[in-house]
C-alpha atoms as a PDB file:
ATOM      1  CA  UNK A   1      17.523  12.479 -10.832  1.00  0.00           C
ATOM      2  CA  UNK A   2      20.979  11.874  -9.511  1.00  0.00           C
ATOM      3  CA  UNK A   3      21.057  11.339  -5.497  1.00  0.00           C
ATOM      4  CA  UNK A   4      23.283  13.770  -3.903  1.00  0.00           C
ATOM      5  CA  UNK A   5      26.121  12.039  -1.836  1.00  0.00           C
ATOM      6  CA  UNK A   6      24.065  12.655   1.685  1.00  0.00           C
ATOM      7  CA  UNK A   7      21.013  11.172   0.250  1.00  0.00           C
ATOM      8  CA  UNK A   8      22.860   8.314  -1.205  1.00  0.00           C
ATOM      9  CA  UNK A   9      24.149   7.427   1.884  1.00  0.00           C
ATOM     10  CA  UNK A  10      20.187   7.486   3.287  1.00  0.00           C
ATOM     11  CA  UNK A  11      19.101   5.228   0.507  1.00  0.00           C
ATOM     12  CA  UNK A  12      21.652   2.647   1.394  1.00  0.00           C
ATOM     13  CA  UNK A  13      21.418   2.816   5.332  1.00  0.00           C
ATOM     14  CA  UNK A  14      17.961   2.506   4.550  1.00  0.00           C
ATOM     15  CA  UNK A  15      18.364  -0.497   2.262  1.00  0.00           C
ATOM     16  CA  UNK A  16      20.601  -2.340   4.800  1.00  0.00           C
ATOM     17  CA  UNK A  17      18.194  -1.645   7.683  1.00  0.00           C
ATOM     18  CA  UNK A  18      15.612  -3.843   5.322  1.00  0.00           C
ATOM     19  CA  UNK A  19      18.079  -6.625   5.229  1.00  0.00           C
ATOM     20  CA  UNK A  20      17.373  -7.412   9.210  1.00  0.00           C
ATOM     21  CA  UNK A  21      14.207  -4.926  10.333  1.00  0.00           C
ATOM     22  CA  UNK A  22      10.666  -4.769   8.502  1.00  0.00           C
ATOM     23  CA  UNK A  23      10.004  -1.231   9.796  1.00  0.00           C
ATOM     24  CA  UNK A  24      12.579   1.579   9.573  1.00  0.00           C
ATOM     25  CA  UNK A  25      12.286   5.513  10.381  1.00  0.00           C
ATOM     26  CA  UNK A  26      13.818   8.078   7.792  1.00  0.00           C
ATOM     27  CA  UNK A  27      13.810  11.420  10.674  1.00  0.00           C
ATOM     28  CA  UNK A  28      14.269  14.634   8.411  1.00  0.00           C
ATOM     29  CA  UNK A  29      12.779  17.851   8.597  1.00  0.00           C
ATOM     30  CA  UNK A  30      11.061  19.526   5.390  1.00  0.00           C
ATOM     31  CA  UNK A  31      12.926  19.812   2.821  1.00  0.00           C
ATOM     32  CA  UNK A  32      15.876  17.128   4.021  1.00  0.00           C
ATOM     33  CA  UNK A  33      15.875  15.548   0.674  1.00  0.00           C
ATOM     34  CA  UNK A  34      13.832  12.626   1.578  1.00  0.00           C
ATOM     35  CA  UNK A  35      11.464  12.261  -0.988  1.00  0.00           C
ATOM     36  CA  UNK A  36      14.381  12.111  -3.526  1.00  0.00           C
ATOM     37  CA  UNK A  37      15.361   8.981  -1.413  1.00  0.00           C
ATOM     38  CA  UNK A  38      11.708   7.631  -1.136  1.00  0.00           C
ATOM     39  CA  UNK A  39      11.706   7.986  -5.091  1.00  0.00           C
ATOM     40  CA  UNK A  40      14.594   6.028  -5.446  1.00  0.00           C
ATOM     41  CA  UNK A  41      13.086   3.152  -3.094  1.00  0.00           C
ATOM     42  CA  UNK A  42      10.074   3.204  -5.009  1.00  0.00           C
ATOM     43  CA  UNK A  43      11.630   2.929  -8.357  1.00  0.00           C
ATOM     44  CA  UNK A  44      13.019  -0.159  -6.799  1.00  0.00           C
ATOM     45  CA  UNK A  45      10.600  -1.956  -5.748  1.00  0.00           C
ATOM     46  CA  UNK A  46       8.075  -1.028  -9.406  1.00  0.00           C
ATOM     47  CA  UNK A  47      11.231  -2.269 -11.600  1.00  0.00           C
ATOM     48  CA  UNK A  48      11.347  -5.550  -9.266  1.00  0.00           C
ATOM     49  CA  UNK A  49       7.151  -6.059 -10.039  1.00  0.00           C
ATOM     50  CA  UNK A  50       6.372  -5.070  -6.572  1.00  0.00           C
ATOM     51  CA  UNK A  51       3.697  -2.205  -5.398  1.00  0.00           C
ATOM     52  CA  UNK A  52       4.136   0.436  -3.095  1.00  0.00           C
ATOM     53  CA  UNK A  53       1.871   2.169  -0.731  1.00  0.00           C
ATOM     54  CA  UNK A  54       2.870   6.288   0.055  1.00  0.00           C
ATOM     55  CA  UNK A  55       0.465   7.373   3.249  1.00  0.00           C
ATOM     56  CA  UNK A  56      -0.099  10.868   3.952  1.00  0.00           C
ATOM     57  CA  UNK A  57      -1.385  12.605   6.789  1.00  0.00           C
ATOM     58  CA  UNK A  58      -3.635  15.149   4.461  1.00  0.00           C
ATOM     59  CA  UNK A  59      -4.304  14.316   0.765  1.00  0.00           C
ATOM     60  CA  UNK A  60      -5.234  18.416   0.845  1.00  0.00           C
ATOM     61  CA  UNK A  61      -1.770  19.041   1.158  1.00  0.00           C
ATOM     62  CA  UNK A  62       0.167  16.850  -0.828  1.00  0.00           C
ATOM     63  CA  UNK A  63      -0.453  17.814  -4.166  1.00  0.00           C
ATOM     64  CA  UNK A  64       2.852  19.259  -4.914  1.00  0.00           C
ATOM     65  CA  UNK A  65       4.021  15.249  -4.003  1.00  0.00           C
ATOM     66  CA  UNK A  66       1.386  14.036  -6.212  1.00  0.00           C
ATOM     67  CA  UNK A  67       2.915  16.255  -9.800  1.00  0.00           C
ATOM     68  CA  UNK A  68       6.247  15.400  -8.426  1.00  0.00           C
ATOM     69  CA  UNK A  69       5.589  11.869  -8.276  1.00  0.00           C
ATOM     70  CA  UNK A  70       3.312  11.737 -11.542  1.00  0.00           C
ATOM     71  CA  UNK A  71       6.037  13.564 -13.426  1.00  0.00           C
ATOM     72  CA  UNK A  72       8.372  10.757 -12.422  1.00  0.00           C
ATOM     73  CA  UNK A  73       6.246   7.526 -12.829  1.00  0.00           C
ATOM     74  CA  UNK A  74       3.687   8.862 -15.008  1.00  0.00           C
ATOM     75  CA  UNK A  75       0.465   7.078 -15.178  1.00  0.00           C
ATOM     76  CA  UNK A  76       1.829   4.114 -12.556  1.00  0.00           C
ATOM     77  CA  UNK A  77       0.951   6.624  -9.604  1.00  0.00           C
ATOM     78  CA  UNK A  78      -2.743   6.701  -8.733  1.00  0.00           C
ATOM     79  CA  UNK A  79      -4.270   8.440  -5.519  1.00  0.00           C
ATOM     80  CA  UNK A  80      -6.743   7.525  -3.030  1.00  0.00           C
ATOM     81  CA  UNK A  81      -8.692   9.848  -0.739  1.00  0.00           C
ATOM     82  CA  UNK A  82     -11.899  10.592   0.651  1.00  0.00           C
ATOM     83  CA  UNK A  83     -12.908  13.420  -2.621  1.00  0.00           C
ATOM     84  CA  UNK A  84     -13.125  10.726  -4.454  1.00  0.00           C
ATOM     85  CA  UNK A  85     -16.415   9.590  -6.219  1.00  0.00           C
ATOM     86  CA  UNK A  86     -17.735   6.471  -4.911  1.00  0.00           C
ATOM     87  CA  UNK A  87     -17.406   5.550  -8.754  1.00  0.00           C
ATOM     88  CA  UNK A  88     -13.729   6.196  -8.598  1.00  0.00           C
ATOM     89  CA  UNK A  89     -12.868   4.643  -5.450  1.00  0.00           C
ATOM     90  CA  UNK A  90     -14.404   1.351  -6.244  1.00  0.00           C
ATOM     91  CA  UNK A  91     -12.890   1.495  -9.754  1.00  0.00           C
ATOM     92  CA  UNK A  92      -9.430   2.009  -8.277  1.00  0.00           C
ATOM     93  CA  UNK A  93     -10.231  -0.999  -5.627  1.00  0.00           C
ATOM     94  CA  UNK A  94     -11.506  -3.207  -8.514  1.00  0.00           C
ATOM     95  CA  UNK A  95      -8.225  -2.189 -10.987  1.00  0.00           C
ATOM     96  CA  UNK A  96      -5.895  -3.271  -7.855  1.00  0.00           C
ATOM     97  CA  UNK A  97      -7.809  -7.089  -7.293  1.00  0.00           C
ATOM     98  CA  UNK A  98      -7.967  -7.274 -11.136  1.00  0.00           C
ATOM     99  CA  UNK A  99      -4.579  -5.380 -12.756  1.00  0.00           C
ATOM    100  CA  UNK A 100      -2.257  -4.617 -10.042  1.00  0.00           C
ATOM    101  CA  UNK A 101       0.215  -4.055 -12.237  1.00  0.00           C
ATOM    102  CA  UNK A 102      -1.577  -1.487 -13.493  1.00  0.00           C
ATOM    103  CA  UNK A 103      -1.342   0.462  -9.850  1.00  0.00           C
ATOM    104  CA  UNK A 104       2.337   0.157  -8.934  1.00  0.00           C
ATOM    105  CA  UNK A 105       2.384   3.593  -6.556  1.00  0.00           C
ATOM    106  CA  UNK A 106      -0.774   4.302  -4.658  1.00  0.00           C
ATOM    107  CA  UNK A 107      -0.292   7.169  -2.791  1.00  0.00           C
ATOM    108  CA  UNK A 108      -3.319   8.312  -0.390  1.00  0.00           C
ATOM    109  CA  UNK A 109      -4.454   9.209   2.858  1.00  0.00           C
ATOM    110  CA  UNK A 110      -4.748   6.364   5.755  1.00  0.00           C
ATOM    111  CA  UNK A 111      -7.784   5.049   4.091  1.00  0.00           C
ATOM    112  CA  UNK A 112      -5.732   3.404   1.463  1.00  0.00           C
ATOM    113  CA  UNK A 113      -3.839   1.565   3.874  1.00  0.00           C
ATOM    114  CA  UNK A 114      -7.190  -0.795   3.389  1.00  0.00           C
ATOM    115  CA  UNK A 115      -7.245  -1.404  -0.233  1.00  0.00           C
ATOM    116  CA  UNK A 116      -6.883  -4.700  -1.683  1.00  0.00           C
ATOM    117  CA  UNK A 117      -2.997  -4.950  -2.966  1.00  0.00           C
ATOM    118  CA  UNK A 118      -1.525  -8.151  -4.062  1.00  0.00           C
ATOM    119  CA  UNK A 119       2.133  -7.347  -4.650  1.00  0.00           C
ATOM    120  CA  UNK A 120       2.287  -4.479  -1.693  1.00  0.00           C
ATOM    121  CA  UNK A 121       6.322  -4.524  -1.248  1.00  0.00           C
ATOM    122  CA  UNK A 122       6.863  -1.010   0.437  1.00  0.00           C
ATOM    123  CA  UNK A 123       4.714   1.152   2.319  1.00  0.00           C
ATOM    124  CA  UNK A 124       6.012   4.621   2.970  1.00  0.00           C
ATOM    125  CA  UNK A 125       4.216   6.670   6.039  1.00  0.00           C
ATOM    126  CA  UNK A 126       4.872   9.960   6.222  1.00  0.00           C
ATOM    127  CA  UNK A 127       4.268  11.624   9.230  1.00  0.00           C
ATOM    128  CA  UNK A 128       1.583   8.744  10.278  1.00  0.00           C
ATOM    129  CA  UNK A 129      -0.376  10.019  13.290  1.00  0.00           C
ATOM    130  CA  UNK A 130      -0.033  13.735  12.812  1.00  0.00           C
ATOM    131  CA  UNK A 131      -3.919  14.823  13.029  1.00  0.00           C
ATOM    132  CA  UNK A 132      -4.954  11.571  14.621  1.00  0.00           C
ATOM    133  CA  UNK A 133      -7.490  11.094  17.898  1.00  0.00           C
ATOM    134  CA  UNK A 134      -5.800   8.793  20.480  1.00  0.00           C
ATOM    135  CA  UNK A 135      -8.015   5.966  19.634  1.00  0.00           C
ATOM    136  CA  UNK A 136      -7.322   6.396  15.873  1.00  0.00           C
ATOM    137  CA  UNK A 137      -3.482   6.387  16.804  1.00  0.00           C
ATOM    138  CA  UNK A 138      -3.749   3.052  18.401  1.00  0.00           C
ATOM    139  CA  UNK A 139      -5.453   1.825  15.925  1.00  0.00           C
ATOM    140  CA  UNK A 140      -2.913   2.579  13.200  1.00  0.00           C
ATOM    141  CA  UNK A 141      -0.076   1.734  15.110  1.00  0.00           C
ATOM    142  CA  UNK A 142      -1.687  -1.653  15.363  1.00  0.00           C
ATOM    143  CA  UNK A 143      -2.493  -1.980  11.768  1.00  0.00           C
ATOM    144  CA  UNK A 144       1.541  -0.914  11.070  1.00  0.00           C
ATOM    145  CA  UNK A 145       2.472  -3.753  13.625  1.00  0.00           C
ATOM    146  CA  UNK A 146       0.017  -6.648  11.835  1.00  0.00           C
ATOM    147  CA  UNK A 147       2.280  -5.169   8.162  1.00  0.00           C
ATOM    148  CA  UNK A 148       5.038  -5.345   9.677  1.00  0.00           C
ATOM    149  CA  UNK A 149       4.577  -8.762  11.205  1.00  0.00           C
ATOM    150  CA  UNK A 150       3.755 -10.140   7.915  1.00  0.00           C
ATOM    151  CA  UNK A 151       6.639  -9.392   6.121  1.00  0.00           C
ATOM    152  CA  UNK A 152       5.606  -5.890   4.967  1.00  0.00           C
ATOM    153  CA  UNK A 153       8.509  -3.354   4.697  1.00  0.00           C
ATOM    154  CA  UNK A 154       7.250   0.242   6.345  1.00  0.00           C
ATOM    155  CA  UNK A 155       9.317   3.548   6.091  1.00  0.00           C
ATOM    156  CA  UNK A 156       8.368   5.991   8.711  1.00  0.00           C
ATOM    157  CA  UNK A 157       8.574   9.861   8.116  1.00  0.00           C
ATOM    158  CA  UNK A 158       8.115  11.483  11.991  1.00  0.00           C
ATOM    159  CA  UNK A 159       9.318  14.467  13.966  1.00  0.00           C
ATOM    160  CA  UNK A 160       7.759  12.606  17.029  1.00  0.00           C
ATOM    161  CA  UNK A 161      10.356  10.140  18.949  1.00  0.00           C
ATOM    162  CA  UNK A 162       7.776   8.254  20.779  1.00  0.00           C
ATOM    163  CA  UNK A 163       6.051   7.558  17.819  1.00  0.00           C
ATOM    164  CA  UNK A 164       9.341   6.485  16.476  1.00  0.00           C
ATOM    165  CA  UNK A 165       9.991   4.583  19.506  1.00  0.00           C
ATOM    166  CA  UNK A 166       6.806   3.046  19.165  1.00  0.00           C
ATOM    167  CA  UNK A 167       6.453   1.596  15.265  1.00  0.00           C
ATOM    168  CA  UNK A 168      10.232   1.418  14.137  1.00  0.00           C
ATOM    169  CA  UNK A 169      12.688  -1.373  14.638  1.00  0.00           C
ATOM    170  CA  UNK A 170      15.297   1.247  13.144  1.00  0.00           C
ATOM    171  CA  UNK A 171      15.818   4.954  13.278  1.00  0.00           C
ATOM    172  CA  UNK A 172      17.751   6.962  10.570  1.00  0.00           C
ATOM    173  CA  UNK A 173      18.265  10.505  10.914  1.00  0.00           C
ATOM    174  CA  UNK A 174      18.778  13.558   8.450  1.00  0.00           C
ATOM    175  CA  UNK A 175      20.267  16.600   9.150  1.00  0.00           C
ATOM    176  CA  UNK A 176      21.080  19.471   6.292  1.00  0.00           C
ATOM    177  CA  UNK A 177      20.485  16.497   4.012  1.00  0.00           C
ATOM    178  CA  UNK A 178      22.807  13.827   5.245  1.00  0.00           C
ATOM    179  CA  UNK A 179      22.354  10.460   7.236  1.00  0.00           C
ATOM    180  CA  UNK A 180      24.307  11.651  10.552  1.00  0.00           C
ATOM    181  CA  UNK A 181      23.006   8.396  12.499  1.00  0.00           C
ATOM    182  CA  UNK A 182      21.275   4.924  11.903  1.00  0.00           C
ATOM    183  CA  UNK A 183      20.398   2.701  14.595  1.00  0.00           C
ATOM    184  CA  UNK A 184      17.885   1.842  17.279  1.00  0.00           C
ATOM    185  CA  UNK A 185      16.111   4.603  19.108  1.00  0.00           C
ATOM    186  CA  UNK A 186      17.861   3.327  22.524  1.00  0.00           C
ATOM    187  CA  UNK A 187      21.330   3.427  20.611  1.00  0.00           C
ATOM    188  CA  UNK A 188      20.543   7.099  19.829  1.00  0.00           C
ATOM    189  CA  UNK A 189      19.452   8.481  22.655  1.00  0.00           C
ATOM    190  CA  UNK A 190      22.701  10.202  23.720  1.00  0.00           C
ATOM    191  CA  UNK A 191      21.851  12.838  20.787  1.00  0.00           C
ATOM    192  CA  UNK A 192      19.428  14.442  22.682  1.00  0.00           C
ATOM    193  CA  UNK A 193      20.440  18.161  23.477  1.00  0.00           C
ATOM    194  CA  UNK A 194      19.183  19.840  26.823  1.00  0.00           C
ATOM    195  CA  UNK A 195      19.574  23.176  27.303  1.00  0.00           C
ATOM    196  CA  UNK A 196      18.319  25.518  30.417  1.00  0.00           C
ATOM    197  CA  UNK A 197      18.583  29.289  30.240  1.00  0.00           C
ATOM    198  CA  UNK A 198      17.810  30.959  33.632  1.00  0.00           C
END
């Protein structure tokens, strides 16, 4: 599908934030037109021989993703969660070691964060602590630092700034589908609203 002009300018602040930061936040609310744009990435990185990682907060509630992505990339999208047989986990973990190019999209719930990719080139995170203990958070905040430090690219998908703050070198954000600002969360700041009704 064509991109429409708002979410073409997303795809290409988000492509120039790669050039310089390893981690980068996409802020939209439902519905923005960001998985068009996350579609577009991915397609990128598959035609280049690269694998991407798509984290959700609740495999339950993603299958509408799932269709849309398997009706786009077909039989390159495979999914990881914890309904999984033990046979089919370990026969997706052994596929990725042995035939990664076999499993270009994984999308899955945090768990998959762990599986064994050799080509990982893009890992998108959409809405990454949302249902998390505080312990758990830290936990995967440090696990998106040690990506990030190795050369991983991570997209963020949050509603929550100090997550934002806290695991993105870049901010983006969408509003009625278009890119109205790209920088660092300090550079942004002056967006906030305040209102007080008395």
């Amino acid at each position: 599908p064509i991109l429409s002009p708002a979410q073409n300018s997303a795809l290409t602040a988000l492509r120039t934030s790669f050039l310089t930061h390893r981690c980068t936040l996409l802020q939209g609310v439902t519905g923005s037109g960001k998985t068009e744009v996350y579609a577009h990435m991915i397609d990128a990185v598959v035609q280049a021989g690269g694998q991407v990682l798509y984290l959700l907060p609740e495999i339950a509630l993603t299958s509408t993703l799932i269709t849309r992505l398997k009706a786009r990339f077909g039989e390159q999208v495979a999914v990881f969660h914890s309904r999984l047989t033990a046979r089919q986990r370990t026969e997706l973990w052994m596929g990725l070691m042995e035939r990664p190019e076999a499993y270009p999209i994984v999308v899955g719930a945090r768990s998959a964060l762990f599986l064994p990719f050799l080509h990982l080139k893009l890992i998108i995170v959409d809405e990454p602590t949302a249902g998390l203990d505080p312990v758990k958070e830290v936990a995967f905040r440090g696990c998106v630092h040690e990506l990030r430090d190795e050369g991983r690219t991570v997209l963020l998908s949050s509603h929550i700034l100090s997550e934002a703050e806290a695991l993105s070198d870049r901010v983006s954000i969408i509003r009625d589908g278009r890119v109205v600002e790209t920088g660092r969360l300090d550079q942004l700041r002056h967006l906030t609203r305040t209102s007080v009704t008395a």
